[in-house]
PDB file of N, CA and C in Angstrom:
ATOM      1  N   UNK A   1      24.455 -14.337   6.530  1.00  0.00           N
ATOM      2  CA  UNK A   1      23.828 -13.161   5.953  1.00  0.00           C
ATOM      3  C   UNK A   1      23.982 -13.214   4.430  1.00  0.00           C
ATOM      4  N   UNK A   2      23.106 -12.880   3.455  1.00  0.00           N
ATOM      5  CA  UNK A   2      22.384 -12.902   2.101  1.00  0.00           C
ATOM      6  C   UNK A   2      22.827 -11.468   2.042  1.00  0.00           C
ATOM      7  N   UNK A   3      23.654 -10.817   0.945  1.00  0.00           N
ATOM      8  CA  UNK A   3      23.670  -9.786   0.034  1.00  0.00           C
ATOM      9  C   UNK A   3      22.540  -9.659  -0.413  1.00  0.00           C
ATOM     10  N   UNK A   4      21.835  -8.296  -0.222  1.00  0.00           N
ATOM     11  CA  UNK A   4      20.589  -8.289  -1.170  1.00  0.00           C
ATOM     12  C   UNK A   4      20.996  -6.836  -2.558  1.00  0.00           C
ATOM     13  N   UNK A   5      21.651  -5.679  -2.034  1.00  0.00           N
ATOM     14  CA  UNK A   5      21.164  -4.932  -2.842  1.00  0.00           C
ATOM     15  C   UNK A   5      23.090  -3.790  -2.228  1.00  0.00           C
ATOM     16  N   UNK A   6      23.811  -3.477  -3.400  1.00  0.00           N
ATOM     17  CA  UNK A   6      24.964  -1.979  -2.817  1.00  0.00           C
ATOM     18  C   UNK A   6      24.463  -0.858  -3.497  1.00  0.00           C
ATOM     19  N   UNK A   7      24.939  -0.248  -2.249  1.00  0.00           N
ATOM     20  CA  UNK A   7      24.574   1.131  -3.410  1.00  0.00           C
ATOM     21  C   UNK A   7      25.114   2.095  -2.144  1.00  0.00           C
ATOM     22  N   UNK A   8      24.690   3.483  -2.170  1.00  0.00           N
ATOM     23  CA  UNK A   8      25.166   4.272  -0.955  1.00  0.00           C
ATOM     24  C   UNK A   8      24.419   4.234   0.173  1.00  0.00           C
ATOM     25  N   UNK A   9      24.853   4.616   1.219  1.00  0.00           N
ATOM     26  CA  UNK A   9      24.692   4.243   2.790  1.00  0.00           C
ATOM     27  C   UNK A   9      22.974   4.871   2.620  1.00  0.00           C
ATOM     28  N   UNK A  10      22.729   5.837   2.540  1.00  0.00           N
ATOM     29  CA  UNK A  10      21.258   6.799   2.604  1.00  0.00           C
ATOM     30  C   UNK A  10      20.168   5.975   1.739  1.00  0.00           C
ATOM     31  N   UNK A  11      20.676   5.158   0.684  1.00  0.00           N
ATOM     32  CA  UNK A  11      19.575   4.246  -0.015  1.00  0.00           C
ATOM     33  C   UNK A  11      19.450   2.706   0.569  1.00  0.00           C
ATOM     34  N   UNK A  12      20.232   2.890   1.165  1.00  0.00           N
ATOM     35  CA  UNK A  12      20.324   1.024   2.084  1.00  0.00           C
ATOM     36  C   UNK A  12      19.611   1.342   3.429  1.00  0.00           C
ATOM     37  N   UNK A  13      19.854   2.337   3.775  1.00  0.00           N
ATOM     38  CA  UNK A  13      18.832   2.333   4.937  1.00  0.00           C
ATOM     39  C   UNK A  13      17.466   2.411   4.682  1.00  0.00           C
ATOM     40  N   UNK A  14      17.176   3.236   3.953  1.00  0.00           N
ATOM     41  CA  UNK A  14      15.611   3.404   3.618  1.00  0.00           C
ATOM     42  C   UNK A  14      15.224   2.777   2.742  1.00  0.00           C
ATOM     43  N   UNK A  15      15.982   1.379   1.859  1.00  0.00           N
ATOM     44  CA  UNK A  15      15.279   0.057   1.891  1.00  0.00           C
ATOM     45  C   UNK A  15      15.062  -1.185   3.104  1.00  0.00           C
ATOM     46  N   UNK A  16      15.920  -0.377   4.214  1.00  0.00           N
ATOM     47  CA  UNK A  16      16.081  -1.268   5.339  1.00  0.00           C
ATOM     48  C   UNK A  16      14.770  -0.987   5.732  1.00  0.00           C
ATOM     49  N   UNK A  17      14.516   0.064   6.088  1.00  0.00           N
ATOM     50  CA  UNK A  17      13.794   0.464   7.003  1.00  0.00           C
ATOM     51  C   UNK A  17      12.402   0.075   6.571  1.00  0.00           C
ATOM     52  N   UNK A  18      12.281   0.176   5.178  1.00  0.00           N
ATOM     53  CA  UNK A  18      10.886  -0.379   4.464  1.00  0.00           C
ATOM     54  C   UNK A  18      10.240  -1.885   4.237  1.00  0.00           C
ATOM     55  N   UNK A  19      11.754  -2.585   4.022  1.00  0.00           N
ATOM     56  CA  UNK A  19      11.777  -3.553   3.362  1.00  0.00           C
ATOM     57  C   UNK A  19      12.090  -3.576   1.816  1.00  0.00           C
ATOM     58  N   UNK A  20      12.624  -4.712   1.651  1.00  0.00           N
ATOM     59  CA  UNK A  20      13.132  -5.114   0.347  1.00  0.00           C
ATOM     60  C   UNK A  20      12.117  -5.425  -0.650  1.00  0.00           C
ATOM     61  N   UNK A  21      11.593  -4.584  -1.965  1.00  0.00           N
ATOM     62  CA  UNK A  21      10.844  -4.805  -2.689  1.00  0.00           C
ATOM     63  C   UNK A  21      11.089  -5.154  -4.253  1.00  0.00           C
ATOM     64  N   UNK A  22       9.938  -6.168  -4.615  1.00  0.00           N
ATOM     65  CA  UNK A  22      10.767  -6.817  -5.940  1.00  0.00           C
ATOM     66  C   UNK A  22       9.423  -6.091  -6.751  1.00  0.00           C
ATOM     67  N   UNK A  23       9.097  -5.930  -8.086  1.00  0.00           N
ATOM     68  CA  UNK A  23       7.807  -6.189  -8.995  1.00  0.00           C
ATOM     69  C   UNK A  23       7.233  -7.087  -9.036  1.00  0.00           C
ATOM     70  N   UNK A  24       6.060  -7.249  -8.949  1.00  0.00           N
ATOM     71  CA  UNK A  24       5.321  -8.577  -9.429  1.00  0.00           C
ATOM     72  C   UNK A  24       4.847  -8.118 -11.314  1.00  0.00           C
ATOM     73  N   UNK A  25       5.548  -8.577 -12.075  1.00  0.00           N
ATOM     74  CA  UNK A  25       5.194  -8.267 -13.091  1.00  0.00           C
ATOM     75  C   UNK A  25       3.505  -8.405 -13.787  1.00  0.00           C
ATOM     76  N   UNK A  26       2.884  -9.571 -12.987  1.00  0.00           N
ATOM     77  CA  UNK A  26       1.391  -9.589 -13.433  1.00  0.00           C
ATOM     78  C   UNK A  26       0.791  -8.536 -12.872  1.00  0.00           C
ATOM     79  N   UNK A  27       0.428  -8.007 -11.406  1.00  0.00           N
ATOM     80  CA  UNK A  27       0.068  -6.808 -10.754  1.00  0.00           C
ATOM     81  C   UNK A  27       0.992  -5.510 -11.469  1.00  0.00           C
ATOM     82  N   UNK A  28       1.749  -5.535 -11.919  1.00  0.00           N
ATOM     83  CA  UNK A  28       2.579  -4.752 -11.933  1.00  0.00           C
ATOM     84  C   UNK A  28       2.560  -3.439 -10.949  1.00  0.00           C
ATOM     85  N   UNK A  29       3.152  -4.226  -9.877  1.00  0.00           N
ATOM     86  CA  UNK A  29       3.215  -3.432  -8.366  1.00  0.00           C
ATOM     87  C   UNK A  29       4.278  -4.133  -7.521  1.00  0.00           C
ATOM     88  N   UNK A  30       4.866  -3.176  -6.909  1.00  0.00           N
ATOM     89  CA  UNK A  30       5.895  -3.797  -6.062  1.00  0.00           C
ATOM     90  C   UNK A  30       5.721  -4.062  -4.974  1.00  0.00           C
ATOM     91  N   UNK A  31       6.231  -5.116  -4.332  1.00  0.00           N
ATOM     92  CA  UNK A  31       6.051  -5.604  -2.940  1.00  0.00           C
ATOM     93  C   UNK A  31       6.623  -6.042  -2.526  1.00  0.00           C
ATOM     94  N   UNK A  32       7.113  -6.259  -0.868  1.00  0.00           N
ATOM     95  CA  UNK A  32       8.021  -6.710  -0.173  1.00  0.00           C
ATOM     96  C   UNK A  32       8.163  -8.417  -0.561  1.00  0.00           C
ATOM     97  N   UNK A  33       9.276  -8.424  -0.528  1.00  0.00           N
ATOM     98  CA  UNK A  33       9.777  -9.958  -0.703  1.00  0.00           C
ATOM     99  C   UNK A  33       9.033 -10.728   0.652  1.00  0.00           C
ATOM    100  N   UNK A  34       9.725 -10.408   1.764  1.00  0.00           N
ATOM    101  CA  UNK A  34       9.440 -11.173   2.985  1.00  0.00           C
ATOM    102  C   UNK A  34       9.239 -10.061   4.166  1.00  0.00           C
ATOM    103  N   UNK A  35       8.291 -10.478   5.209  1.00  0.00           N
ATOM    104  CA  UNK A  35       8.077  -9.454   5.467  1.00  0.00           C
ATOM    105  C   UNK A  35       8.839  -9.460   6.644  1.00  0.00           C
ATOM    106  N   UNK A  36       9.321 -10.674   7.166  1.00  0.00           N
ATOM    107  CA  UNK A  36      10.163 -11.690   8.231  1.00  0.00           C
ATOM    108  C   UNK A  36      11.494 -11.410   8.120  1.00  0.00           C
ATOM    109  N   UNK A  37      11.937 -10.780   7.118  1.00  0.00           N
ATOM    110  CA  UNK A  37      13.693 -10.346   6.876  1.00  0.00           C
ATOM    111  C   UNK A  37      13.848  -9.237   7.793  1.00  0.00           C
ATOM    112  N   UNK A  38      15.075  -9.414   8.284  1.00  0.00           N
ATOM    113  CA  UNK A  38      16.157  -8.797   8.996  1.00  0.00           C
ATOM    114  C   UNK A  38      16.988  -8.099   8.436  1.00  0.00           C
ATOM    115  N   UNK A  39      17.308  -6.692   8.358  1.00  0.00           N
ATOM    116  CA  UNK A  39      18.292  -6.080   7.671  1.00  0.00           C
ATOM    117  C   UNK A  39      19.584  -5.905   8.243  1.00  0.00           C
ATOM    118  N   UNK A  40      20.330  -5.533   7.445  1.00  0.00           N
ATOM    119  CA  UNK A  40      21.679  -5.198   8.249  1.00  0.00           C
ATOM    120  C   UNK A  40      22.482  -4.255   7.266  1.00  0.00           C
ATOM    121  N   UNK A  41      23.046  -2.970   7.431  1.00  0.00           N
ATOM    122  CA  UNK A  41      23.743  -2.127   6.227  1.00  0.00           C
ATOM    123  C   UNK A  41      25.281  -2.035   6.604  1.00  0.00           C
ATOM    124  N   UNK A  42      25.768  -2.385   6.587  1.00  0.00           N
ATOM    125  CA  UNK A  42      27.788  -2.672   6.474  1.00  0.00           C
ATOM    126  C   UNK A  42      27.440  -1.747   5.579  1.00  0.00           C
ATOM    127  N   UNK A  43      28.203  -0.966   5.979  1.00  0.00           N
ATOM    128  CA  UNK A  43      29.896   0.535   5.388  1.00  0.00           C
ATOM    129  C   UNK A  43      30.757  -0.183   4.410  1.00  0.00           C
ATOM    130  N   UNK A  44      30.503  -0.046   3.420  1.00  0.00           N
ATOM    131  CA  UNK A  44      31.804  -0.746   2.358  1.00  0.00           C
ATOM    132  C   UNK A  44      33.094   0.127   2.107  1.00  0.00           C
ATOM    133  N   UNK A  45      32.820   1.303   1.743  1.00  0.00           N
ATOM    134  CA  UNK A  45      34.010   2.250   1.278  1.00  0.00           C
ATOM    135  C   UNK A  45      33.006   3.810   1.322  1.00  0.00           C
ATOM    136  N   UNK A  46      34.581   4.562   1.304  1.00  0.00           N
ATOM    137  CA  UNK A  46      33.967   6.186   1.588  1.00  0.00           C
ATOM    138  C   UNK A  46      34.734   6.525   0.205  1.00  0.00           C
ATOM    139  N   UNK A  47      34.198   7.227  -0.639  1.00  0.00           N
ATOM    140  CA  UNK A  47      35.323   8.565  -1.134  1.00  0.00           C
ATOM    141  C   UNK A  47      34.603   9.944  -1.586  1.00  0.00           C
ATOM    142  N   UNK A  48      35.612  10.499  -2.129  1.00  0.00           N
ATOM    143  CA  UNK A  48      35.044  12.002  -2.853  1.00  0.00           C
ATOM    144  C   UNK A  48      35.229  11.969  -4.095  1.00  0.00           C
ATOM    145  N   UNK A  49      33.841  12.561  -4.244  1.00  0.00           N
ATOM    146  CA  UNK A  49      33.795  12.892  -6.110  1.00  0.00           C
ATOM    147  C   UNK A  49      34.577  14.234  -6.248  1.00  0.00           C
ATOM    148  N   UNK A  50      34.514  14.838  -7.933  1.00  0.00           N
ATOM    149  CA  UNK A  50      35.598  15.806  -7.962  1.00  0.00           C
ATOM    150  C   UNK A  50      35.506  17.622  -7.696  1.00  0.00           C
ATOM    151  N   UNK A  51      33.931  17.299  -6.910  1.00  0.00           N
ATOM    152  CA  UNK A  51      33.465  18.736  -5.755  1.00  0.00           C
ATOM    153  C   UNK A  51      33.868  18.637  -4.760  1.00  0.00           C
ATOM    154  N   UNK A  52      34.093  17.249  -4.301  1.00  0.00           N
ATOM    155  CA  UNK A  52      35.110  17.678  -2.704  1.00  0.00           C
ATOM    156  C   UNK A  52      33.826  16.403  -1.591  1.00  0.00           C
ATOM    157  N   UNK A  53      33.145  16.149  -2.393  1.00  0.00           N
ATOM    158  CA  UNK A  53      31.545  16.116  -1.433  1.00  0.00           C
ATOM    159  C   UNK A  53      31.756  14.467  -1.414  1.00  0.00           C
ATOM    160  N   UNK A  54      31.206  13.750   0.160  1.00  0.00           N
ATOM    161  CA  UNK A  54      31.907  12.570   0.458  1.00  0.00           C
ATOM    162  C   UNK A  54      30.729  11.442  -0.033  1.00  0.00           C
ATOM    163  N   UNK A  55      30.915  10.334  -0.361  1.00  0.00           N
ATOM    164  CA  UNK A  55      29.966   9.296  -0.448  1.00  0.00           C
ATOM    165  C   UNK A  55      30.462   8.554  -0.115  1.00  0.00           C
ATOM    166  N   UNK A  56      29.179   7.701   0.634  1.00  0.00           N
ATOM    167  CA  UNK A  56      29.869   6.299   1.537  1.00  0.00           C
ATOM    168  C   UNK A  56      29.066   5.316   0.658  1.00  0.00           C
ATOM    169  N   UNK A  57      29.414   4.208   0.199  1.00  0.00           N
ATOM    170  CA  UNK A  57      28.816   3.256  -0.158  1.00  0.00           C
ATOM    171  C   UNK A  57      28.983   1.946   1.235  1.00  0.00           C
ATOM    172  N   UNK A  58      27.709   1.601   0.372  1.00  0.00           N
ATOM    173  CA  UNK A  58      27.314  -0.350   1.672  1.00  0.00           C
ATOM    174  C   UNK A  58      26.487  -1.049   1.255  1.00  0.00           C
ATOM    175  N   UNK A  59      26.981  -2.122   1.589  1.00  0.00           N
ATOM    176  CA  UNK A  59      25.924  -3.436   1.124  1.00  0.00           C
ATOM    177  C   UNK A  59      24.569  -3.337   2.352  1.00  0.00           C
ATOM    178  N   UNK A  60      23.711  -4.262   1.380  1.00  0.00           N
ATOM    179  CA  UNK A  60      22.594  -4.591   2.312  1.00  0.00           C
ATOM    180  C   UNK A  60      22.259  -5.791   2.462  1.00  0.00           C
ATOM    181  N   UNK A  61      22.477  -6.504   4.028  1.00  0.00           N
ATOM    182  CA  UNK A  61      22.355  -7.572   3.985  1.00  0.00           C
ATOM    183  C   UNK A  61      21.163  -8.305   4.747  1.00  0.00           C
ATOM    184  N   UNK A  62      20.753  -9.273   4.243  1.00  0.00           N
ATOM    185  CA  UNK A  62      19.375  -9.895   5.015  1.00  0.00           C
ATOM    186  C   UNK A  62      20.136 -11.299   5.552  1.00  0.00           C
ATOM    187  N   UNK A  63      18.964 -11.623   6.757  1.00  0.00           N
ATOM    188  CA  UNK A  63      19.301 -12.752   7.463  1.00  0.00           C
ATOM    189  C   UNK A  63      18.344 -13.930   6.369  1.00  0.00           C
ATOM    190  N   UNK A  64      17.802 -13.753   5.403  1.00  0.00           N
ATOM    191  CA  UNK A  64      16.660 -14.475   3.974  1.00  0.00           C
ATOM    192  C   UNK A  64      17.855 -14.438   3.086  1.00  0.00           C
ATOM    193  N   UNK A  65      17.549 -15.110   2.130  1.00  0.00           N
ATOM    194  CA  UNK A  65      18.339 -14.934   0.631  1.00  0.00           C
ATOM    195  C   UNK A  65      17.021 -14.567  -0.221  1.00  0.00           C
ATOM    196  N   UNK A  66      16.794 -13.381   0.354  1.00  0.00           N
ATOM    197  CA  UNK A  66      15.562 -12.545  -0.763  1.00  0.00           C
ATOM    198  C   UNK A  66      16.019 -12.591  -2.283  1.00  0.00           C
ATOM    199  N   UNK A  67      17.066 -12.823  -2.898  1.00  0.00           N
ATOM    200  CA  UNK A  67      17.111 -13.476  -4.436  1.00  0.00           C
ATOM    201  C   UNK A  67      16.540 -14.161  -4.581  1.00  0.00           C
ATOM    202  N   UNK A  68      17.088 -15.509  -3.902  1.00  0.00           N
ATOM    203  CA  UNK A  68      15.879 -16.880  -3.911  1.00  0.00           C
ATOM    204  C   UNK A  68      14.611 -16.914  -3.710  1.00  0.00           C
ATOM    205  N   UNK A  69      14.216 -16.175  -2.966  1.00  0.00           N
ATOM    206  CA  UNK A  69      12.529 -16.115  -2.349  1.00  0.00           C
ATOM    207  C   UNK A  69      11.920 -15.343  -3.390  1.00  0.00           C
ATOM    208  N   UNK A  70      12.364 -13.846  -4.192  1.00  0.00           N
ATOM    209  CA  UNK A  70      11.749 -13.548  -4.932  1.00  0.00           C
ATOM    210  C   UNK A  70      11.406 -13.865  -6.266  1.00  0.00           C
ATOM    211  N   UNK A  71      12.637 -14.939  -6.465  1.00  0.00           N
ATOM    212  CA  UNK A  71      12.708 -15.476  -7.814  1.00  0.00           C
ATOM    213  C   UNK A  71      11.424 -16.912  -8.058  1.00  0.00           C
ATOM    214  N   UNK A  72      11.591 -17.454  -6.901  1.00  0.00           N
ATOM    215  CA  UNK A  72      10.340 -18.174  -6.658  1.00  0.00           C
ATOM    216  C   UNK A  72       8.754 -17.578  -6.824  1.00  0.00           C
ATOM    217  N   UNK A  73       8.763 -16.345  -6.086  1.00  0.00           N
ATOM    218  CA  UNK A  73       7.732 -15.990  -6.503  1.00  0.00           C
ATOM    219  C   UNK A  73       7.239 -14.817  -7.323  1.00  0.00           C
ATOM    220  N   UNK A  74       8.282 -15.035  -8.259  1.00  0.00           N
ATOM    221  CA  UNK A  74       8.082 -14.852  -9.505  1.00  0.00           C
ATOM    222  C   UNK A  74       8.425 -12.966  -9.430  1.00  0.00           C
ATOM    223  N   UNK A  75       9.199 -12.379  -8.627  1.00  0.00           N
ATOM    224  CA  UNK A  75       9.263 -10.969  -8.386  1.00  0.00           C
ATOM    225  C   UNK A  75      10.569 -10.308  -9.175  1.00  0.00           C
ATOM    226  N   UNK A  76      10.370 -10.000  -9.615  1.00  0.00           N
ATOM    227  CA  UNK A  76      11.868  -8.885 -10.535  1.00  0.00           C
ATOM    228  C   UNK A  76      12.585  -8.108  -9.946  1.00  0.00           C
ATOM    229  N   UNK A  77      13.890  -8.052  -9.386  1.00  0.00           N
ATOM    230  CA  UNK A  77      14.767  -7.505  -8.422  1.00  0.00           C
ATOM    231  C   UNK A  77      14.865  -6.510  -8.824  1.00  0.00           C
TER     232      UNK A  77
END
C-alpha cells in the first residue's frame, strides 16, 4: 500500500469515496489520477483541541503509487 494523502478521518473518506484528484495544469481542471485505485483510510491518532472537541486524524492509502502515476502525467498533487 502507497501513502497518498493525511489529514482527518472525514476528509480521507470523501477523497476515498471519490477518488484521488491531482490538477492538470494545461486544462486547469482536476481529475482523478486512476480510476483503478483502491482506497484504504487507517486511524492514525485521536486528540482534543482546547474546546474539548475530538479529532481523529488518518492516512490514505492506495493499492497505486498515485504520486508516481500523477507525476507522469503531468498532474499537481
Amino acid at each position: 500500500m502507497f501513502e497518498v494523502f493525511c489529514g482527518s478521518k472525514e476528509t480521507m473518506e470523501m477523497i476515498a469515496s471519490k477518488g484521488a484528484r491531482g490538477l492538470n495544469p494545461k486544462t486547469m481542471k482536476w481529475q482523478v489520477i486512476d480510476k483503478t485505485a483502491q482506497y484504504e483510510v487507517r486511524e492514525d491518532k485521536r486528540f482534543l483541541d482546547e474546546e474539548g472537541n475530538e479529532h481523529i486524524m488518518a492516512d490514505l492509502l492506495s493499492n497505486l503509487d498515485l504520486r508516481t502515476i500523477a507525476k507522469e502525467k503531468g498532474l499537481i498533487l
